[in-house]
Protein backbone atom coordinates (compact mmCIF):
# COMPACT_ATOMS: atom_id res chain seq x y z
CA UNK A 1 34.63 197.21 58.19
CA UNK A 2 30.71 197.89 59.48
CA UNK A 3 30.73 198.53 63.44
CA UNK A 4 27.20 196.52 63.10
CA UNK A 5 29.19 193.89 63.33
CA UNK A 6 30.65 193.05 66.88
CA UNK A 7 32.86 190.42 67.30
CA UNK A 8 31.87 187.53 69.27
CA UNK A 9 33.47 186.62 72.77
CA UNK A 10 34.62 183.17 72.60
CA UNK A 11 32.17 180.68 73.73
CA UNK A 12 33.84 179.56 77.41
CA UNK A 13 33.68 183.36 78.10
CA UNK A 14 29.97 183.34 77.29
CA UNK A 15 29.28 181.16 80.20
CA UNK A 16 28.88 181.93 83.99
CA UNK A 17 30.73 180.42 86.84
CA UNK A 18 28.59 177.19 88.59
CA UNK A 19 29.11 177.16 92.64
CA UNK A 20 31.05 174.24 93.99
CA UNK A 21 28.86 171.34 94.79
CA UNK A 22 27.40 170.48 97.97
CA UNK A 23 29.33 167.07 98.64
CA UNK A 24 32.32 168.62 98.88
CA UNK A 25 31.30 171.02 101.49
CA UNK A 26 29.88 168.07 103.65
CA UNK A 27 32.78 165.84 103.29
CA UNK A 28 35.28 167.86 104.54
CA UNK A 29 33.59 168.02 108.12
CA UNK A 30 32.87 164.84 108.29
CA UNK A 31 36.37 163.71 106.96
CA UNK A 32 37.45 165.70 110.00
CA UNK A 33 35.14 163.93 112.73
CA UNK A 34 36.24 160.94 111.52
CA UNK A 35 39.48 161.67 111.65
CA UNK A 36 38.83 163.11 115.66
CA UNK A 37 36.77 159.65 116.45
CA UNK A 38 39.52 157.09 115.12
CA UNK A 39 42.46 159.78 117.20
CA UNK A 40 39.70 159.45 119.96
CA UNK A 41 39.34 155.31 119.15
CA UNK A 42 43.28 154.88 119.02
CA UNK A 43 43.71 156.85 121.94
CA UNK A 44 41.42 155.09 124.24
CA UNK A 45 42.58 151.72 123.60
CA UNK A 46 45.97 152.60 124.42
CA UNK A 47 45.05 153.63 127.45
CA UNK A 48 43.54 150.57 128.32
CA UNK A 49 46.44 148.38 126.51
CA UNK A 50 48.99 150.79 128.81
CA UNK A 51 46.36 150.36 131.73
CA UNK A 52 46.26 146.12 130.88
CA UNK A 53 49.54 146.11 131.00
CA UNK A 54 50.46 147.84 133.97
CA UNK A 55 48.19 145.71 135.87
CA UNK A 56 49.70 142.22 134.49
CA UNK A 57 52.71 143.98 135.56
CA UNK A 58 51.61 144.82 138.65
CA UNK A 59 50.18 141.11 139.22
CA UNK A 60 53.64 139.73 138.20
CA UNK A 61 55.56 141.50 140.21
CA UNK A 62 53.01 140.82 143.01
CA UNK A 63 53.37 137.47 142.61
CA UNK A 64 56.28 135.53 144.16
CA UNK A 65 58.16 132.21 143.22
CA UNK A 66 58.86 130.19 146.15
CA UNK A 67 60.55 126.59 145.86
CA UNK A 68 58.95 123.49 147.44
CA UNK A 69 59.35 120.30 148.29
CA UNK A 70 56.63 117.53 149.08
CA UNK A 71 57.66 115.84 153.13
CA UNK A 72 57.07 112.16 152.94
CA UNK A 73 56.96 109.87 156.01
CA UNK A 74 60.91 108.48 156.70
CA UNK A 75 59.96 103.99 155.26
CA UNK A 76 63.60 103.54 155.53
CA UNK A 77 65.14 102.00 158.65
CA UNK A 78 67.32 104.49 160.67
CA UNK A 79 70.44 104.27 162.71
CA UNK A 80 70.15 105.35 166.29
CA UNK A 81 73.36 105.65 167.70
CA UNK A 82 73.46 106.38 171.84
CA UNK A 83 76.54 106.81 174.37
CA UNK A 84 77.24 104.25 176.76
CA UNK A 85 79.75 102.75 179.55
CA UNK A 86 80.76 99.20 179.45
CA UNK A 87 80.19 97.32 182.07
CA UNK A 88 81.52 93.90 183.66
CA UNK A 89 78.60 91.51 183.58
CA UNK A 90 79.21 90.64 187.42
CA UNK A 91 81.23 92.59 189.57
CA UNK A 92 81.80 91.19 193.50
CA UNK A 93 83.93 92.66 196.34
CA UNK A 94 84.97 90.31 198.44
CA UNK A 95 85.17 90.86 202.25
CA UNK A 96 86.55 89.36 205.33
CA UNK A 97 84.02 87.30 207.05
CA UNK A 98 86.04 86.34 210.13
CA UNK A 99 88.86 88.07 212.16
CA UNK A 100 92.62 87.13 211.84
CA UNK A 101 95.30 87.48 209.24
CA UNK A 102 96.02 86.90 205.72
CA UNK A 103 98.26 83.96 205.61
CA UNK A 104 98.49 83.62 201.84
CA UNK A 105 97.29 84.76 198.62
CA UNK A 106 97.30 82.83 195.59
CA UNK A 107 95.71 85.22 192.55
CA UNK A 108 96.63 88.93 191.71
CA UNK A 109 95.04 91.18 189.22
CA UNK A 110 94.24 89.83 185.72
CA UNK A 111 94.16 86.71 186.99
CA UNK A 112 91.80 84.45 185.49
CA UNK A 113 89.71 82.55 188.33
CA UNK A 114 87.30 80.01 188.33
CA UNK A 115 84.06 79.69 190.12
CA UNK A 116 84.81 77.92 193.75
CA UNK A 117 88.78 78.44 193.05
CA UNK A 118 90.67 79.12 196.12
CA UNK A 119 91.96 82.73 196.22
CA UNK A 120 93.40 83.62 199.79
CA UNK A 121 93.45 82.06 203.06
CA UNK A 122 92.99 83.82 206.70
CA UNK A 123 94.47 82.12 209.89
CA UNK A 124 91.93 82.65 212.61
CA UNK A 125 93.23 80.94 215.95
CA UNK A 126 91.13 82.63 218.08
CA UNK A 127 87.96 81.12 216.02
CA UNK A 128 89.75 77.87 216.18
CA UNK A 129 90.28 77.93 219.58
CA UNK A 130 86.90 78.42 220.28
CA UNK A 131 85.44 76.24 217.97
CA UNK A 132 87.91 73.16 219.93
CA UNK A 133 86.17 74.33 223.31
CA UNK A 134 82.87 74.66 222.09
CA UNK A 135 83.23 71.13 220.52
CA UNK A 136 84.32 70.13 223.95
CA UNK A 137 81.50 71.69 225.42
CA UNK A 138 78.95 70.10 223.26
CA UNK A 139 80.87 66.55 223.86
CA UNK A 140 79.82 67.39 228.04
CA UNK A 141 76.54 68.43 227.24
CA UNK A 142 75.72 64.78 225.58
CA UNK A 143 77.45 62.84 228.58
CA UNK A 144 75.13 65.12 230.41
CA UNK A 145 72.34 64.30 228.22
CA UNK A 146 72.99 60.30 228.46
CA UNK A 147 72.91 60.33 232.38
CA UNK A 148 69.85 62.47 232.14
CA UNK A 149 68.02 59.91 230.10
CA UNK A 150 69.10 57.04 231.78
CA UNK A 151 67.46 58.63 235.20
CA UNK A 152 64.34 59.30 233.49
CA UNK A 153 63.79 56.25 232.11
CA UNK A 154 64.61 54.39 235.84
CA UNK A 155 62.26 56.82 236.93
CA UNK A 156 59.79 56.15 235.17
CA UNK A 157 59.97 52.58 235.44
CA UNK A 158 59.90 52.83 239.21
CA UNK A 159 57.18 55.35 238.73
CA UNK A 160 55.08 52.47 237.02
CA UNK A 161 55.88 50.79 240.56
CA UNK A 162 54.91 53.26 242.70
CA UNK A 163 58.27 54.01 244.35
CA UNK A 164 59.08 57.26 243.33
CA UNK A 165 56.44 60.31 243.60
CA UNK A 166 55.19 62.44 240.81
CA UNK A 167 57.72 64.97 241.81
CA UNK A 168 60.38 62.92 241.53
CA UNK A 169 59.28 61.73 238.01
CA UNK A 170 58.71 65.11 236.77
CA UNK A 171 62.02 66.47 238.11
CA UNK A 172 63.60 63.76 235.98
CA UNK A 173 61.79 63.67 233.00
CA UNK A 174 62.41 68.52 232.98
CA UNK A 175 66.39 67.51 233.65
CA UNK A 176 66.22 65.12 230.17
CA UNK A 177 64.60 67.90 228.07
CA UNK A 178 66.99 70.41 229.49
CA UNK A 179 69.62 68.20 228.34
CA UNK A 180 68.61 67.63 224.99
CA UNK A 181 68.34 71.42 224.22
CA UNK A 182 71.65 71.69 225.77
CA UNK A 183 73.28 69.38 223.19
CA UNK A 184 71.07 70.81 220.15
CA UNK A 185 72.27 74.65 221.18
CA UNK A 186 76.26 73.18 221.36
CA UNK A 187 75.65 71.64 217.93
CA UNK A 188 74.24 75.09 216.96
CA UNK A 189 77.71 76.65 218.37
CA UNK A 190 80.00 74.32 216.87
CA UNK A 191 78.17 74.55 212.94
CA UNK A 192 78.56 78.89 214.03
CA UNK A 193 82.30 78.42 214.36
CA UNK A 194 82.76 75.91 211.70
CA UNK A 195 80.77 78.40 209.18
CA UNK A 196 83.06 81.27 210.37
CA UNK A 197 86.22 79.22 210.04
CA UNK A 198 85.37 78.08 206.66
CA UNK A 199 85.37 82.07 206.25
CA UNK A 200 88.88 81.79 206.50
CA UNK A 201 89.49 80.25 202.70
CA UNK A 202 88.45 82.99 200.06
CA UNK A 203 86.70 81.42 197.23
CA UNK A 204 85.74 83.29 193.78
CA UNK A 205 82.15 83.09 193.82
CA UNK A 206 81.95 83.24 189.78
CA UNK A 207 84.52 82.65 186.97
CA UNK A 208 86.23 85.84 186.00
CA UNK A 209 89.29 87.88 186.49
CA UNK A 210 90.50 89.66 189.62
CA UNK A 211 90.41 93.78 189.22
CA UNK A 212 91.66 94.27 192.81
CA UNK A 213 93.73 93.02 195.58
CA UNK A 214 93.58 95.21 198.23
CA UNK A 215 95.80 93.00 201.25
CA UNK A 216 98.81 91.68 201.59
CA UNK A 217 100.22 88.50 203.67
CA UNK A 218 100.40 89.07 207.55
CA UNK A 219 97.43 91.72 207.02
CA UNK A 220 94.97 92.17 209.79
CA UNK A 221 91.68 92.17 208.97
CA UNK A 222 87.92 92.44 210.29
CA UNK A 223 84.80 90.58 209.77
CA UNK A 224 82.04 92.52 207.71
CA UNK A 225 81.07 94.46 204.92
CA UNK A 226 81.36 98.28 203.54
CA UNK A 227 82.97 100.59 206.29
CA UNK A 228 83.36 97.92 208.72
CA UNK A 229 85.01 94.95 207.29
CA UNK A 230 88.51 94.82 205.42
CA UNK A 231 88.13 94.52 201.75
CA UNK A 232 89.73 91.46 200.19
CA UNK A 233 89.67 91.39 195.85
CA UNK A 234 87.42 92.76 193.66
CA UNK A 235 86.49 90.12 191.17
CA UNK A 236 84.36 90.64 187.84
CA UNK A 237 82.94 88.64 185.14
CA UNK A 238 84.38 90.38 181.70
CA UNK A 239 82.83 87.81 179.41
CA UNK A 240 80.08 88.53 178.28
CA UNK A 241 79.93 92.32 178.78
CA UNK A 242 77.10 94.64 179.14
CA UNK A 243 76.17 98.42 178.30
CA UNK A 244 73.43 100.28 179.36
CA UNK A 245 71.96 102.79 177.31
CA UNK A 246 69.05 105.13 177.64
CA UNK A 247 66.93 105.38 174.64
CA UNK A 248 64.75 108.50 173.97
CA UNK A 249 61.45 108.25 174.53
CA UNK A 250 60.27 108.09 170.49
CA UNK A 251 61.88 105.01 169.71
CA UNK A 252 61.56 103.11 173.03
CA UNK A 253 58.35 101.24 171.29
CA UNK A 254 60.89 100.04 168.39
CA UNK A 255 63.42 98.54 170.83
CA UNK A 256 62.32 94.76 171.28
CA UNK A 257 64.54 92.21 173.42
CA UNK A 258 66.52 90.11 171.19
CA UNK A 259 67.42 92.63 168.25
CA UNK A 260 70.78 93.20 167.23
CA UNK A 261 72.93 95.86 168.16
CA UNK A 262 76.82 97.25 167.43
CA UNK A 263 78.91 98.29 169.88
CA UNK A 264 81.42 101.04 168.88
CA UNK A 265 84.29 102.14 171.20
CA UNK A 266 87.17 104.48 169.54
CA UNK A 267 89.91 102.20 170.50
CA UNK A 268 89.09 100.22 167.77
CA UNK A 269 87.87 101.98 164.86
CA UNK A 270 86.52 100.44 161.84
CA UNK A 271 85.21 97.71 164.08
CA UNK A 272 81.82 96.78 165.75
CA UNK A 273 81.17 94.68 168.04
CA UNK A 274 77.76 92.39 167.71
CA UNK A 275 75.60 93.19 170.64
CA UNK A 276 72.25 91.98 171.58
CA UNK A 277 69.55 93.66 173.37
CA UNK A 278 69.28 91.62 176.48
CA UNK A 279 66.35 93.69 178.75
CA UNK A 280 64.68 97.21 178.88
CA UNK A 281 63.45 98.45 182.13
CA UNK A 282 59.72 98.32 180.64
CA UNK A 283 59.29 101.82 181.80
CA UNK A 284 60.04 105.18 180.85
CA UNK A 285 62.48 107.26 183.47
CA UNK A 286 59.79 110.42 184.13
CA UNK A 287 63.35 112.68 184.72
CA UNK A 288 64.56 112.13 181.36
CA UNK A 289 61.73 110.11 179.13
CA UNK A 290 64.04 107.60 178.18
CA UNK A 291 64.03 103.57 178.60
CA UNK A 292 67.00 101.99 180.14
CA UNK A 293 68.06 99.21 177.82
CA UNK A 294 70.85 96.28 178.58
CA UNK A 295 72.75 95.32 175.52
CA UNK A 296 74.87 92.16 175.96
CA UNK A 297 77.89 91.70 174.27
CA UNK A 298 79.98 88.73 173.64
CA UNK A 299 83.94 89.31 174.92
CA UNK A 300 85.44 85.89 173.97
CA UNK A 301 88.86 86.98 172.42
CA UNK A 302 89.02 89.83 175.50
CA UNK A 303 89.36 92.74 173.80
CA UNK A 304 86.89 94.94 175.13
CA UNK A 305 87.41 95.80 178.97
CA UNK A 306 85.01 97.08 181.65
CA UNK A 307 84.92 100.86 181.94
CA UNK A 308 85.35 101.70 178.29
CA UNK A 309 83.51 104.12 176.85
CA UNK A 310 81.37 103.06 173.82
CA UNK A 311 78.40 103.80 171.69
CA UNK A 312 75.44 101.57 171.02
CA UNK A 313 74.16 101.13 167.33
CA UNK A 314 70.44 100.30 166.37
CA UNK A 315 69.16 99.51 163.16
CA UNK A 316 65.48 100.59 163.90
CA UNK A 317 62.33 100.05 161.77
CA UNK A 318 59.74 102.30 162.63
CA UNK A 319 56.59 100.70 163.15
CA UNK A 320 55.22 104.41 162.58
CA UNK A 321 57.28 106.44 160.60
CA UNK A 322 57.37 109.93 161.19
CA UNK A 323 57.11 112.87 158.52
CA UNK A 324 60.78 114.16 157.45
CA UNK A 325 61.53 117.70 156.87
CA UNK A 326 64.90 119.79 155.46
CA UNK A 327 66.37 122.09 158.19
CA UNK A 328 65.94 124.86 155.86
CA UNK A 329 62.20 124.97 155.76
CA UNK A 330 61.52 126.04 159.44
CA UNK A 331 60.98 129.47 160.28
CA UNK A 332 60.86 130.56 163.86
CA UNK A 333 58.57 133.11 165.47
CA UNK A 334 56.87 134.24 168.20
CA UNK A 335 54.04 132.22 167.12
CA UNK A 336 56.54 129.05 167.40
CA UNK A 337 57.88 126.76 164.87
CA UNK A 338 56.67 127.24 161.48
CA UNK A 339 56.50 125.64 158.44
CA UNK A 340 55.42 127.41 155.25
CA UNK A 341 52.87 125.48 152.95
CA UNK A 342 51.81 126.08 149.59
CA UNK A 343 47.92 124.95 149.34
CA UNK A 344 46.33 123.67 145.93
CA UNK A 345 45.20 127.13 144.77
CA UNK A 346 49.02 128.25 145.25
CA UNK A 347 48.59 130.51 148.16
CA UNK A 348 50.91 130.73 151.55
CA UNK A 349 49.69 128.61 154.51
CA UNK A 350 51.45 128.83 157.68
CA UNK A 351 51.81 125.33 159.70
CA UNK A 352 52.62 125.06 163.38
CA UNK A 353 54.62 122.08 164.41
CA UNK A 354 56.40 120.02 166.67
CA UNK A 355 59.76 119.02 166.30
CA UNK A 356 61.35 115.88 167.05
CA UNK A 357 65.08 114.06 166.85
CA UNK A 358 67.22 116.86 164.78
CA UNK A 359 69.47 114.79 162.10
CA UNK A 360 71.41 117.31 160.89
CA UNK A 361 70.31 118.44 157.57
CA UNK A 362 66.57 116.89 158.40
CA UNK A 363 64.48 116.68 161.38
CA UNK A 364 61.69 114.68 162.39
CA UNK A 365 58.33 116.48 162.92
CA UNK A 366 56.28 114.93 165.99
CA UNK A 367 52.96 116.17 164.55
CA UNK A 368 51.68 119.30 162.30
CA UNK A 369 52.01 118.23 158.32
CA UNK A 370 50.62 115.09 155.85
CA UNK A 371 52.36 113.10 153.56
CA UNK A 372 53.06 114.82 150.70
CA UNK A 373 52.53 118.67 151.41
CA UNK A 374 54.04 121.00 149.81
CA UNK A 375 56.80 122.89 151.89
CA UNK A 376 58.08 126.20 151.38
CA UNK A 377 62.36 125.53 150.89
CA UNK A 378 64.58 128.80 152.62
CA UNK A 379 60.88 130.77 153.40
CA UNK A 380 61.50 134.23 153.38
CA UNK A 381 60.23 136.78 155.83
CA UNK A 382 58.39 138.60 153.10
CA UNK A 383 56.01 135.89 152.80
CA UNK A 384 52.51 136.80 154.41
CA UNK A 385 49.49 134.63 155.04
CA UNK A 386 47.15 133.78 151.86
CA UNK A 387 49.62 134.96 149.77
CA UNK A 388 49.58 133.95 146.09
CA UNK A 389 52.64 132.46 144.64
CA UNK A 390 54.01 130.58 141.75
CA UNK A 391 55.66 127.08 142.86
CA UNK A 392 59.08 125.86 141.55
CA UNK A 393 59.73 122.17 142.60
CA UNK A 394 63.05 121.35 144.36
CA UNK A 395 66.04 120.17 143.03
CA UNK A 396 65.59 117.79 145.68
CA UNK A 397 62.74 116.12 144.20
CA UNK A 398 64.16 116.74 140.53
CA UNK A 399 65.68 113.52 139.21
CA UNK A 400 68.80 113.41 138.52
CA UNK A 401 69.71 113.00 134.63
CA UNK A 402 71.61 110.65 133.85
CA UNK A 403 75.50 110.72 132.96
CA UNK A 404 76.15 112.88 129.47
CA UNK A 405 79.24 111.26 128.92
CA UNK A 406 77.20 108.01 129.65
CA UNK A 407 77.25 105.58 126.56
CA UNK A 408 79.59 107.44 124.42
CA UNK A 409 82.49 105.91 122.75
């Protein structure tokens, strides 16, 4: 074998090695970057998505949910219900209008009496003794008066004559006139003592029962009245009845003579009695700012009695009704009486007002709200002015569904 001859690497060997390519040195840097910028990208809007978040959170939990309900005015008529004291329709206490004694009495209490009925007599002797001598005296003083005229009128017939002097005359015609107001003051004396003996028989001065007999037969007793005369009977008229009531100041404008009323006593429950407003003073009592009103009541079957205690029932129908609010919408602070109000754009408004009859689980505002705004129900004290809220409506206003078991066989 020649060593001219050289063997031959194979042909890969031959060739030299080529240097990577310049893409693949740029991509991988910019593979990186982009891989930095989408970290950067993703990282970013997380942040804001955790930053938007946090801030709706923060906004929710800001906000508060309050529950309202919308006041309307109070259409429907109302019951006003007010104490009173029944009361006889007359009441008279009858006195002794001449001195003596009883000498008989003829009604006792409960007795029913009629108007000019004779109740008691008084025996008076020493009024009838003087009413015999002043008669007397009065039957002188017109004897007296006769010969008196008779002179004058010879007198003045001989005065006509000449006869008798002026002096004469007038001395005659003075005696006459004297004479005649003689008689006229003994008829005077004698109608006194007839007036004061006709004292002695005690008439009832009105039909109704007696409530009082205060003498006896053989009792002594003095002309006059109060402290210084002797009370007799106490008489009073029990049919009709009356009650006066005093009616606050905000509904004296709906009371109107003539409307009906029911009486209510708790002797007989279950029952009223028809009443009918009878007359108002027609003026406000400046003490308590309320308007004294009579209510009449019919007593035909008795069964009602003066004294009782008994309330007075109106049916009223405002002419002006007032605004209506729940008791649990009213907060109270220094500022006064509040009322929380939800405006249209939802935020906290805080209302003064004024407060009028208190009905228990509502009361009647005087002045400080409109038909239809929106009250805060059970306010809390977190609640602060301008506050925004979210509004839940009542389940006051919220109708209420019907029956489920409704319909169903």
């Amino acid at each position: 074998m020649s060593t001219s001859q050289t063997t031959k690497p194979p042909e890969h060997r031959t060739h030299k090695l080529k240097p990577p390519e310049r893409s693949i040195a740029i991509r991988g840097p910019l593979t990186a970057v982009t891989v930095i910028a989408i970290l950067v990208v993703f990282f970013v809007w997380r942040h804001i998505q955790v930053q938007r978040e946090l801030e709706e959170s923060s906004k929710s939990a800001a906000e508060v949910t309050v529950e309202v309900v919308q006041v309307k005015r109070d259409a429907k008529p109302h019951e006003l219900v007010l104490p009173g004291d029944v009361q006889a329709y007359q009441v008279a206490t009858l006195y002794a209008r001449t001195n003596g004694y009883v000498k008989a009495w003829y009604t006792d209490i409960g007795s029913k009496v009629t108007e000019g009925q004779l109740i008691a007599e008084i025996e008076a002797p020493d009024v009838d003794a003087q009413l015999r001598q002043t008669v007397a005296n009065l039957g002188q003083a017109r004897a007296n008066l006769e010969i008196a005229r008779l002179n004058f009128e010879r007198e003045k017939d001989l005065m006509v004559k000449k006869v008798v002097s002026q002096q004469e005359f007038d001395q005659s015609r003075t005696t006459y006139e004297s004479q005649q107001a003689a008689v006229k003051a003994g008829e005077a004396s004698v109608e006194n003592l007839q007036v004061q003996q006709n004292f002695q028989k005690i008439t009832a001065p009105f039909t109704g029962a007696i409530t009082k007999r205060a003498v006896d037969v053989g009792t002594l007793v003095s002309a006059g009245g109060g402290n210084t005369g002797t009370l007799l009977f106490t008489i009073a008229q029990s049919d009709p009845l009356r009650i006066y009531v005093n009616v606050p100041q905000g509904d004296a404008p709906d009371i109107e003579e003539g409307m009906k009323a029911k009486v209510l006593v708790p002797e007989y429950p279950g029952r009223d009695f028809e009443g009918t407003v009878a007359r108002t003073a027609g003026a406000i009592d400046p003490a308590s700012r309320t308007l004294l009103t009579e209510v009449d009541i019919p007593n035909h079957d008795g069964m009602l009695y003066a004294g009782m205690y008994g309330q007075v029932k109106f049916v009223i129908e405002q002419k002006s009704p007032p605004i209506m609010i729940p008791a649990n919408a009213f907060m109270f602070r220094t500022a006064g009486t509040l009322v929380a109000v939800v405006t249209k754009d939802n935020r906290i408004h805080f209302q003064t007002v004024e407060i009028g009859s208190d009905f228990g689980t509502k009361l009647e505002l005087k002045s400080g709200l409109n038909d239809n705004d929106a009250v805060v129900m059970n306010p809390s004290d977190d609640l602060q002015e301008g506050q925004q809220v979210q509004v839940k409506k009542s389940d006051q206003e919220k109708p209420k569904s019907a029956d489920s078991g409704a319909g169903k066989k």
